[in-house]
C-alpha atoms as a PDB file:
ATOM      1  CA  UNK A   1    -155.959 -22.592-201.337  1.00  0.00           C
ATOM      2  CA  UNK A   2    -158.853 -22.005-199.164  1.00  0.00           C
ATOM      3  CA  UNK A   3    -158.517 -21.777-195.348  1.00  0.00           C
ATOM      4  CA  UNK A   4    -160.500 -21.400-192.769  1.00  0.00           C
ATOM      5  CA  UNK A   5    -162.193 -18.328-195.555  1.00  0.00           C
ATOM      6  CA  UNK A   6    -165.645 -19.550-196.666  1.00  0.00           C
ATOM      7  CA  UNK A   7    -165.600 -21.241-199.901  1.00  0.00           C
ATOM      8  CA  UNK A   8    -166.456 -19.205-202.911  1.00  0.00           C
ATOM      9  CA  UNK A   9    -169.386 -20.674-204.909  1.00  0.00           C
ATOM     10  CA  UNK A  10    -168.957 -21.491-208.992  1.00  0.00           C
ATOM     11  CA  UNK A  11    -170.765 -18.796-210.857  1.00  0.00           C
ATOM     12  CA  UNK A  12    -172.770 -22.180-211.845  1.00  0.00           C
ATOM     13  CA  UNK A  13    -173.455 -26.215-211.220  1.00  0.00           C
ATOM     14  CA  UNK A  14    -171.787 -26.289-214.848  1.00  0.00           C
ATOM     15  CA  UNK A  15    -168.682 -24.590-214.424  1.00  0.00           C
ATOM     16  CA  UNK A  16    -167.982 -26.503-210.832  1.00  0.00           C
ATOM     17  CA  UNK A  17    -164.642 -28.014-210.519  1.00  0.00           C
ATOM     18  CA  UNK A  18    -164.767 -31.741-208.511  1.00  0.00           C
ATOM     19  CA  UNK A  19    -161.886 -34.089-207.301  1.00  0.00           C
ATOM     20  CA  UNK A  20    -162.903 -37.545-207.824  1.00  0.00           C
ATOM     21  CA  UNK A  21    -160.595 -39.590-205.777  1.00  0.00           C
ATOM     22  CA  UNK A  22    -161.007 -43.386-206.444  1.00  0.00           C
ATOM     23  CA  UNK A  23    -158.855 -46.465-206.556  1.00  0.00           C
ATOM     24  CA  UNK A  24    -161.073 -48.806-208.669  1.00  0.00           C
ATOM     25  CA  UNK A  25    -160.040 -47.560-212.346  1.00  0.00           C
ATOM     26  CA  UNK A  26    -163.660 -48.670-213.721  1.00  0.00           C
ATOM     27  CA  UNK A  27    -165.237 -47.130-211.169  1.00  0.00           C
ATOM     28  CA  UNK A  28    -163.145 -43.909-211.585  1.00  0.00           C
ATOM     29  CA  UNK A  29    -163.828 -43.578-215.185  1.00  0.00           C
ATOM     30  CA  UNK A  30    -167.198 -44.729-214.961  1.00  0.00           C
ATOM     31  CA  UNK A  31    -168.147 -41.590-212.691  1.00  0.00           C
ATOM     32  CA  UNK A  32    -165.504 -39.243-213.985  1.00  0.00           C
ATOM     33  CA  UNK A  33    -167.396 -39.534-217.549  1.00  0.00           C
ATOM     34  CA  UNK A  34    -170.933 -39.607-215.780  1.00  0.00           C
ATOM     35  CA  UNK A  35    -170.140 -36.610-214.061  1.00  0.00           C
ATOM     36  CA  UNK A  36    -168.791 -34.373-217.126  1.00  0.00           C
ATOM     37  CA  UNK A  37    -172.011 -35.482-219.059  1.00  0.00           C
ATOM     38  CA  UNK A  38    -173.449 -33.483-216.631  1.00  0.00           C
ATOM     39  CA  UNK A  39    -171.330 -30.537-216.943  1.00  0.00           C
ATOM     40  CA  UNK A  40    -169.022 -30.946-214.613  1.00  0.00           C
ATOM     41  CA  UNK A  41    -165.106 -30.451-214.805  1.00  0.00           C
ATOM     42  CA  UNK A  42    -163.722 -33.720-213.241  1.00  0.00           C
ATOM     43  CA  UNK A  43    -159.537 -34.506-211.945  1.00  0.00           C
ATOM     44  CA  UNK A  44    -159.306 -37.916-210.784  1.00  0.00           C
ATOM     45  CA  UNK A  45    -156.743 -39.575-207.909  1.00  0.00           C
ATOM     46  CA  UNK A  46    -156.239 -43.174-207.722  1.00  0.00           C
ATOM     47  CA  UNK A  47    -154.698 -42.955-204.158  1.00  0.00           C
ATOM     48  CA  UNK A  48    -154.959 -40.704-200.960  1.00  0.00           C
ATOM     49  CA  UNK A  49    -151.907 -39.266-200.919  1.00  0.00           C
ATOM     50  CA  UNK A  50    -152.214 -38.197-204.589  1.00  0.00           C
ATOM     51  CA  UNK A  51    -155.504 -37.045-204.198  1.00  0.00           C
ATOM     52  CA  UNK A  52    -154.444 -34.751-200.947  1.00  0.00           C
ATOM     53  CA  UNK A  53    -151.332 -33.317-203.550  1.00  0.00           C
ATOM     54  CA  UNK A  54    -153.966 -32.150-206.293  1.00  0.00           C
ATOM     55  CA  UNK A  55    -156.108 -30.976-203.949  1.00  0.00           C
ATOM     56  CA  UNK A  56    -154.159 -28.718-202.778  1.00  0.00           C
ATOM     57  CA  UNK A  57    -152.736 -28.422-206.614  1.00  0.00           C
ATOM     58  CA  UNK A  58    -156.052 -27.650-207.417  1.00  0.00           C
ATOM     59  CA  UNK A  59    -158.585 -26.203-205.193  1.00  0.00           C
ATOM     60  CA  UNK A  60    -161.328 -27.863-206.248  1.00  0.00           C
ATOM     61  CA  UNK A  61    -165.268 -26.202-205.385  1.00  0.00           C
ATOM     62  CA  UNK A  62    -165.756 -29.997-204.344  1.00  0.00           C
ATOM     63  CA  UNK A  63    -164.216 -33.389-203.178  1.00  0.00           C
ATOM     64  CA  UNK A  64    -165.809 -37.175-203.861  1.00  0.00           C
ATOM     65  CA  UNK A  65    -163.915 -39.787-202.509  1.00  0.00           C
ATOM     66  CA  UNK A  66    -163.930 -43.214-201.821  1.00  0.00           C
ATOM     67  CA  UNK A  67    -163.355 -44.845-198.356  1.00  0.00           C
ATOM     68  CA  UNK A  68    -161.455 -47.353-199.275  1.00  0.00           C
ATOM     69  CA  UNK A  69    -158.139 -46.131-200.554  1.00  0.00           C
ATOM     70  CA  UNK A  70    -154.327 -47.032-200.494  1.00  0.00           C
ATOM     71  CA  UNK A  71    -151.525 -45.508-198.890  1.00  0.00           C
ATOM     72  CA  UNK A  72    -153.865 -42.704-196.993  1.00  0.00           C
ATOM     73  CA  UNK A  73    -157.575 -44.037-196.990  1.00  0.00           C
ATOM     74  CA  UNK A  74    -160.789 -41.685-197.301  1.00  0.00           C
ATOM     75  CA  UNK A  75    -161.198 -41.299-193.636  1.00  0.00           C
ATOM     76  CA  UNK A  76    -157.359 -39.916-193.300  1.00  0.00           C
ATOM     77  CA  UNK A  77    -157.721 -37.898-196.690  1.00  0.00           C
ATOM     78  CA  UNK A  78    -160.852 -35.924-195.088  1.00  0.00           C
ATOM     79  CA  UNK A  79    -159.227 -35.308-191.948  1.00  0.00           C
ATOM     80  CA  UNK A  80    -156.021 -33.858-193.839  1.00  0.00           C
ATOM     81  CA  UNK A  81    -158.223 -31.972-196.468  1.00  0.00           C
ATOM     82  CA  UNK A  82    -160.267 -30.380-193.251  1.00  0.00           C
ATOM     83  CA  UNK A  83    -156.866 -29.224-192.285  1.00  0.00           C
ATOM     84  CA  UNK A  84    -156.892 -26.925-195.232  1.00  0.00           C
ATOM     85  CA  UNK A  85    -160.255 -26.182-196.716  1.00  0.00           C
ATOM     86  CA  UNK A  86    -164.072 -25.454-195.849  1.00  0.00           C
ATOM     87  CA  UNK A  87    -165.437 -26.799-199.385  1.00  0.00           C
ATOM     88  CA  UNK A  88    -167.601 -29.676-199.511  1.00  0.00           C
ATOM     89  CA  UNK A  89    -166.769 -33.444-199.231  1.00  0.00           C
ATOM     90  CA  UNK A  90    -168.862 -36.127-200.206  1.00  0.00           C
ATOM     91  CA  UNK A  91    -167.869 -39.600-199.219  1.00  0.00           C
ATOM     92  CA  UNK A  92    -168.559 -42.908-200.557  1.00  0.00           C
ATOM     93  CA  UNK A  93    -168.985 -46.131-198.993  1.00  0.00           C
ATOM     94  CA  UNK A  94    -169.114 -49.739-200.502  1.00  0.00           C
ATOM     95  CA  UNK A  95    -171.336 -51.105-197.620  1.00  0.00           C
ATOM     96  CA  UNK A  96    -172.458 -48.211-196.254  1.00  0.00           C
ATOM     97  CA  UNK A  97    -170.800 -49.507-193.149  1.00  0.00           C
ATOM     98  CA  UNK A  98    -172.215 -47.627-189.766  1.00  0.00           C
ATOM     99  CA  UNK A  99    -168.978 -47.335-188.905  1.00  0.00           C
ATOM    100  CA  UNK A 100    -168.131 -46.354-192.306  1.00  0.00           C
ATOM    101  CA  UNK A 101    -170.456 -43.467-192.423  1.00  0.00           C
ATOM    102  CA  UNK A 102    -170.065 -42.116-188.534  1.00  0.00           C
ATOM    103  CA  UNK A 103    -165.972 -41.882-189.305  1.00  0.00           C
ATOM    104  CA  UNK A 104    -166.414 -40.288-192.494  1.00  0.00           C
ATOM    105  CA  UNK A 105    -168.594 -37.370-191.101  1.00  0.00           C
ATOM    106  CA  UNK A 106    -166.914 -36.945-187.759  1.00  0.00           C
ATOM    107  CA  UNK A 107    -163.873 -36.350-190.020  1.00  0.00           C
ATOM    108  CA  UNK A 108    -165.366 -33.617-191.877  1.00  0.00           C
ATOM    109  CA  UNK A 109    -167.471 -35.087-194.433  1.00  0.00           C
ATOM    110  CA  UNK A 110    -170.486 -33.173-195.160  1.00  0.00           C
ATOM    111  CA  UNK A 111    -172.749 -36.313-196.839  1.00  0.00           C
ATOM    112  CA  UNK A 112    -171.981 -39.802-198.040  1.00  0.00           C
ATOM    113  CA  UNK A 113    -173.399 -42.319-200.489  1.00  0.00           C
ATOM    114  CA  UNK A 114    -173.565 -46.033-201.056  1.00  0.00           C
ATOM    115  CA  UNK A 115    -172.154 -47.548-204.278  1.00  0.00           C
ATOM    116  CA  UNK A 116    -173.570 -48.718-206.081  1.00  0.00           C
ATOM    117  CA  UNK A 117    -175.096 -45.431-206.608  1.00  0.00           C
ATOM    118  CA  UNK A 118    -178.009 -44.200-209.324  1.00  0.00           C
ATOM    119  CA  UNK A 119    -176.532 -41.449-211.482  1.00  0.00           C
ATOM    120  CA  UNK A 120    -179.787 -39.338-210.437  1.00  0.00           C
ATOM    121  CA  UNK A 121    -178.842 -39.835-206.927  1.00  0.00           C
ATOM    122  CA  UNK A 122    -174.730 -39.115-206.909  1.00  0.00           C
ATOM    123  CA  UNK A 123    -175.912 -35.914-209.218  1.00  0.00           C
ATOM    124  CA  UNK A 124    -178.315 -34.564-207.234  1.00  0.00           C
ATOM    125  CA  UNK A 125    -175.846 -35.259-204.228  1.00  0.00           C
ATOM    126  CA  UNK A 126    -173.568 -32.631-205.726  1.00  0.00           C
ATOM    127  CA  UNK A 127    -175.993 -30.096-206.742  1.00  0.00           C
ATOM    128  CA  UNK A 128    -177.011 -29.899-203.423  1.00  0.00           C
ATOM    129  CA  UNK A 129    -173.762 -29.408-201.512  1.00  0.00           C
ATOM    130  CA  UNK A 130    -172.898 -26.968-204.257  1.00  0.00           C
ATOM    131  CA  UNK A 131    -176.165 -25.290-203.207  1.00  0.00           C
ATOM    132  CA  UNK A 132    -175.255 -25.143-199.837  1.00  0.00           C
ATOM    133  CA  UNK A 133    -171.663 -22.943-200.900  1.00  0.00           C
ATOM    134  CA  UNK A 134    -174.272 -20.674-202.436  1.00  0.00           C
ATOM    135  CA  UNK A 135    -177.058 -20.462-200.263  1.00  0.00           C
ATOM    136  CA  UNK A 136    -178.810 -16.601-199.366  1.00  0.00           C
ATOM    137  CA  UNK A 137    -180.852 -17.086-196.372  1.00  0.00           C
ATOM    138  CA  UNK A 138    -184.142 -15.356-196.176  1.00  0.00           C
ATOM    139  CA  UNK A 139    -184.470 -15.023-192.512  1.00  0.00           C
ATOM    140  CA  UNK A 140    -186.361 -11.424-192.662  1.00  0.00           C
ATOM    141  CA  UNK A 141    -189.537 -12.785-192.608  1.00  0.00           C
ATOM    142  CA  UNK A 142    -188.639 -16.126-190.925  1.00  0.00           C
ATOM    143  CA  UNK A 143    -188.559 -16.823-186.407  1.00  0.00           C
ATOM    144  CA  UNK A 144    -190.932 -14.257-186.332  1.00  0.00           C
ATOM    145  CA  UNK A 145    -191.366 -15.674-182.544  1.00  0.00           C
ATOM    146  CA  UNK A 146    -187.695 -14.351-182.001  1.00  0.00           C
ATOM    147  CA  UNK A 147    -188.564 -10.435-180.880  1.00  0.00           C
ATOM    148  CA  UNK A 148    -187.983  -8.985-184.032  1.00  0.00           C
ATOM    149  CA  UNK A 149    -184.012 -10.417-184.518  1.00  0.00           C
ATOM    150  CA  UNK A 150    -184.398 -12.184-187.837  1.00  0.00           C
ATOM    151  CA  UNK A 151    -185.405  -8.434-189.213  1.00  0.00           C
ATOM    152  CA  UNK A 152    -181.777  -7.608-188.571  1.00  0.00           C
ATOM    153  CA  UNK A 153    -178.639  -8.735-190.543  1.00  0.00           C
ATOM    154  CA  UNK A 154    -176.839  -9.810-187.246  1.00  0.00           C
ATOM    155  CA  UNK A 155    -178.115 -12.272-184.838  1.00  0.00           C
ATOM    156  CA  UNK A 156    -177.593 -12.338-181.221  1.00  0.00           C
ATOM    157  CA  UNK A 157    -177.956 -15.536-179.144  1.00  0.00           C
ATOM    158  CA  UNK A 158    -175.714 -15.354-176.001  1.00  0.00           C
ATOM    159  CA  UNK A 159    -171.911 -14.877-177.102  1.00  0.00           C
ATOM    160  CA  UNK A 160    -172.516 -16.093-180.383  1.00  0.00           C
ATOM    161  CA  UNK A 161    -173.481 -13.967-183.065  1.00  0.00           C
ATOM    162  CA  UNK A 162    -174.963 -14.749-186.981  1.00  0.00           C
ATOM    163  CA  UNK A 163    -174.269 -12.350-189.715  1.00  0.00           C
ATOM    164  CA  UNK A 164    -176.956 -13.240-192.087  1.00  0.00           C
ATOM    165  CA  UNK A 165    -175.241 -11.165-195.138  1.00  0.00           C
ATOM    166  CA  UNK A 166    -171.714 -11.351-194.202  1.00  0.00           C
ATOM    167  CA  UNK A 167    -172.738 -15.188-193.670  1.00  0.00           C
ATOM    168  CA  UNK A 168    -169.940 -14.988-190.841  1.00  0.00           C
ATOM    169  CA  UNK A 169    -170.557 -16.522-186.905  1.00  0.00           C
ATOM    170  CA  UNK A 170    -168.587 -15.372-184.060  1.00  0.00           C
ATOM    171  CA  UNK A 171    -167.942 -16.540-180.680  1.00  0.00           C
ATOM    172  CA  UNK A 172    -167.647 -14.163-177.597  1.00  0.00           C
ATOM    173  CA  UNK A 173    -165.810 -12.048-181.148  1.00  0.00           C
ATOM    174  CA  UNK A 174    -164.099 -14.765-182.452  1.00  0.00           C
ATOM    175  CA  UNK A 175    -164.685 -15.985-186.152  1.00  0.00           C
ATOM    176  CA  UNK A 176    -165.763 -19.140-186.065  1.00  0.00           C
ATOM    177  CA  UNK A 177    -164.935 -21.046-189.260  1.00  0.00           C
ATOM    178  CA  UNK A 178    -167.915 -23.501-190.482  1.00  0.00           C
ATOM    179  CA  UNK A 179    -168.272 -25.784-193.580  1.00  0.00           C
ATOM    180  CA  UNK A 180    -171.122 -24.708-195.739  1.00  0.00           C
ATOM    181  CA  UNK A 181    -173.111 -27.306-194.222  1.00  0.00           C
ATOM    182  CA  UNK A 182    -172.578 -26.757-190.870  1.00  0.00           C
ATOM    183  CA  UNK A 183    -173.773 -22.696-191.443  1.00  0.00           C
ATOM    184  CA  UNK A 184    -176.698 -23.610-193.618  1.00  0.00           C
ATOM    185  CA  UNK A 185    -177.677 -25.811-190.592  1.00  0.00           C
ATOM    186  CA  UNK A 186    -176.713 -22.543-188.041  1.00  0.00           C
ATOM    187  CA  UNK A 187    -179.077 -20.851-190.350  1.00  0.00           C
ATOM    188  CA  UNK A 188    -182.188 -23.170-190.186  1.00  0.00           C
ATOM    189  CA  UNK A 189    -181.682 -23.047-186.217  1.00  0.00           C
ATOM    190  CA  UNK A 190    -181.196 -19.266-185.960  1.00  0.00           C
ATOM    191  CA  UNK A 191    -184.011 -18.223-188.466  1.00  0.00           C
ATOM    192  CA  UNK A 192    -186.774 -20.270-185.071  1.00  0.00           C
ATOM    193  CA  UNK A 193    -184.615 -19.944-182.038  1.00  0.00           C
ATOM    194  CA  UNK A 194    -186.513 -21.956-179.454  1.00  0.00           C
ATOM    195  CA  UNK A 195    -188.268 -24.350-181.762  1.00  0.00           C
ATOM    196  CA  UNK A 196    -187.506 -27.770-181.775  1.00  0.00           C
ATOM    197  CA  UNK A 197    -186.697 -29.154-185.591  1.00  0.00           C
ATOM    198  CA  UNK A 198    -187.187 -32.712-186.085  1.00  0.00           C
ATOM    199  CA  UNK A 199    -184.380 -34.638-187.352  1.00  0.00           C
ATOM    200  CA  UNK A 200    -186.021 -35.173-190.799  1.00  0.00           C
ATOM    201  CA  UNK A 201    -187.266 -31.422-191.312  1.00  0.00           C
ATOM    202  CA  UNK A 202    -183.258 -30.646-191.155  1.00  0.00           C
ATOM    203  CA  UNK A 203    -182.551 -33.725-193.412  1.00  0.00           C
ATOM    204  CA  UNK A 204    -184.465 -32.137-196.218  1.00  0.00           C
ATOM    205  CA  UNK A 205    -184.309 -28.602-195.531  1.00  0.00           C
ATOM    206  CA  UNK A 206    -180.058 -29.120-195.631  1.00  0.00           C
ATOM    207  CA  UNK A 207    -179.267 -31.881-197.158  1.00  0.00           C
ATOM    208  CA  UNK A 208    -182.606 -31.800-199.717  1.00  0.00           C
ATOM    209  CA  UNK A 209    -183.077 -35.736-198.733  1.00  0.00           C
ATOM    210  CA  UNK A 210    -186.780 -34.904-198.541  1.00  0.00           C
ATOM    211  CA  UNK A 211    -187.069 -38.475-200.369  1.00  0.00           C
ATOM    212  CA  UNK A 212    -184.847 -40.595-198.256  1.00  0.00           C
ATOM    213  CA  UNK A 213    -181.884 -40.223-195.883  1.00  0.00           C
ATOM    214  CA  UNK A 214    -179.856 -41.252-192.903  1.00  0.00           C
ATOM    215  CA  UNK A 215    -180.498 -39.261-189.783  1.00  0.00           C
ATOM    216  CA  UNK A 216    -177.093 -40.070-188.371  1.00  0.00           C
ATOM    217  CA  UNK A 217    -175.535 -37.450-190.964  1.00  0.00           C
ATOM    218  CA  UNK A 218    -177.735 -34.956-188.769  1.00  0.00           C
ATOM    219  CA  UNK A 219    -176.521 -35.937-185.161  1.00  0.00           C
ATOM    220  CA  UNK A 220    -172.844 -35.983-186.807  1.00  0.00           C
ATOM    221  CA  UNK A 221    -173.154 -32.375-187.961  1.00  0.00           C
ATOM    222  CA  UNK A 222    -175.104 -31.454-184.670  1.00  0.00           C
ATOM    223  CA  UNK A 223    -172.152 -32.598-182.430  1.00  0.00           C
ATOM    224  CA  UNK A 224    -169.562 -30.753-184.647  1.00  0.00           C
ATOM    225  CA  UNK A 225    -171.269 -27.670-184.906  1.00  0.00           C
ATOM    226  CA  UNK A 226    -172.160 -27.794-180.874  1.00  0.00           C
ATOM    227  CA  UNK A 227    -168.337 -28.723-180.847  1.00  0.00           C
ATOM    228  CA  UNK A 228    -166.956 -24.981-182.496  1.00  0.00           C
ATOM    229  CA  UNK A 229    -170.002 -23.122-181.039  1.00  0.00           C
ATOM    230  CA  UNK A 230    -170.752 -23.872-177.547  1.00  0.00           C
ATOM    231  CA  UNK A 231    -172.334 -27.384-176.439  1.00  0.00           C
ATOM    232  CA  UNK A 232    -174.788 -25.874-174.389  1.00  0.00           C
ATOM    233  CA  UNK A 233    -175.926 -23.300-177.437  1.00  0.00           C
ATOM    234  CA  UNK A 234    -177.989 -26.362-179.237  1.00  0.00           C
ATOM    235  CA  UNK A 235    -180.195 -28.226-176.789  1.00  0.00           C
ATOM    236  CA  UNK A 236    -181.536 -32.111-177.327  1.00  0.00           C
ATOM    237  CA  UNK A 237    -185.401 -32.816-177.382  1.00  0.00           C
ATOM    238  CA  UNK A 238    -185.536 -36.245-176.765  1.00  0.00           C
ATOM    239  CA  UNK A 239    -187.818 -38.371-179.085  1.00  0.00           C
ATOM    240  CA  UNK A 240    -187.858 -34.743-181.418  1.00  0.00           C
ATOM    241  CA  UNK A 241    -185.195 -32.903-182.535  1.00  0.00           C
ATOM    242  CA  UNK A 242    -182.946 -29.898-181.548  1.00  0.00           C
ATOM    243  CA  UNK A 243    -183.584 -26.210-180.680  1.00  0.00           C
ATOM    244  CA  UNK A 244    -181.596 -23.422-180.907  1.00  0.00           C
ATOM    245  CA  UNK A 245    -181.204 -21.411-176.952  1.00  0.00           C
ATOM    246  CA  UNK A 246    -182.226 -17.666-177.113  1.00  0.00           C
END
């Protein structure tokens, strides 16, 4: 079972192992057989509580699960799931509810979609979190207005520190533990400390929803990551974005 460890990537898309956790039985089957058309190896759970048991059963590379679920709904699951494990969740919301959304992420999901939801869409969804487990920074030749830093492997802003190869972050020497999202994100702010990124250039350079997306997912994942590494350490530019401190 994976901890507060960093998730270990599938050696490919193909071979990635997903937990499809979903109480509507057409639904379920409909994306279970979608998704392995793909490539993908698919375990289905009809309830939360079931789904939390072969998670931990199973160890899935990443979770899709519904909202809206008996006995321990979506929002719970994630929360209990967090408990345990750094990989990937992707919720997914009926109405794509505000409220809907904004619980699912401050519980730990890393993106959500709406159902109904184009194949293309949910697939390329996946692929990208499944990126993000993967993803090499190239930071050498990136924040070149950062005196030199992004030449090294390690990273120095204040206490907190960015091992670009190790992909590890530590706080006044303290690992910090960080979903895959939440250190691709570190990454994109570390690589141009003292720039402002807009909302949308993090949308697409993270989440790869260069062709449409929901800035709230950003905020969300701003305020946890502020949350395990300092809230003065990423500052607001109102009307912009957000900027790393030197």
């Amino acid at each position: 079972m994976r901890s507060t460890a960093h998730p270990s990537p599938p050696a490919t898309a193909a071979e990635a192992r997903l937990l499809l956790v979903e109480d509507d039985e057409v639904i379920r089957n409909t994306v279970r057989m979608l998704l392995e058309r793909y490539g993908f190896t698919v375990s289905t759970a009809h309830d939360g509580l079931t789904g939390l048991e072969m998670f931990r059963e199973t160890d899935p590379d990443l979770l899709l699960l519904d909202v809206m679920l008996p006995d321990l709904d979506g929002i719970g699951l994630c929360r209990r799931v967090r408990e345990l494990s750094l990989a990937p969740i992707l919720m997914m919301s009926a109405r794509g509810d505000a409220l809907d959304v904004v619980a699912g992420l401050e519980a730990g999901a890393d993106d959500y979609v709406v159902k109904p939801c184009e194949s293309a869409v949910l697939v390329a969804r996946i692929r990208s979190l499944l990126r993000r487990v993967s993803f090499t920074p190239a930071l050498a030749g990136a924040g070149a207005g950062n005196g030199g830093q992004a030449e090294s492997a390690v990273l120095a802003f204040g206490d907190l520190t960015v091992d670009t190869r190790g992909m590890e972050v530590r706080r006044a020497g303290e690992v910090v533990a960080l979903t895959p999202t939440e250190l691709r994100m570190l990454l994109e702010f570390a690589g141009s400390p003292g720039v402002v990124l807009e909302r949308r250039t993090l949308l697409s350079r993270v989440w790869d929803h260069a062709w449409h997306g929901d800035t709230r997912v950003v905020d969300l994942h701003v305020q946890r990551l502020r949350a395990k590494i300092g809230a003065d350490r990423i500052e607001t530019v109102r009307g912009f974005g957000y900027k790393l401190r030197r």
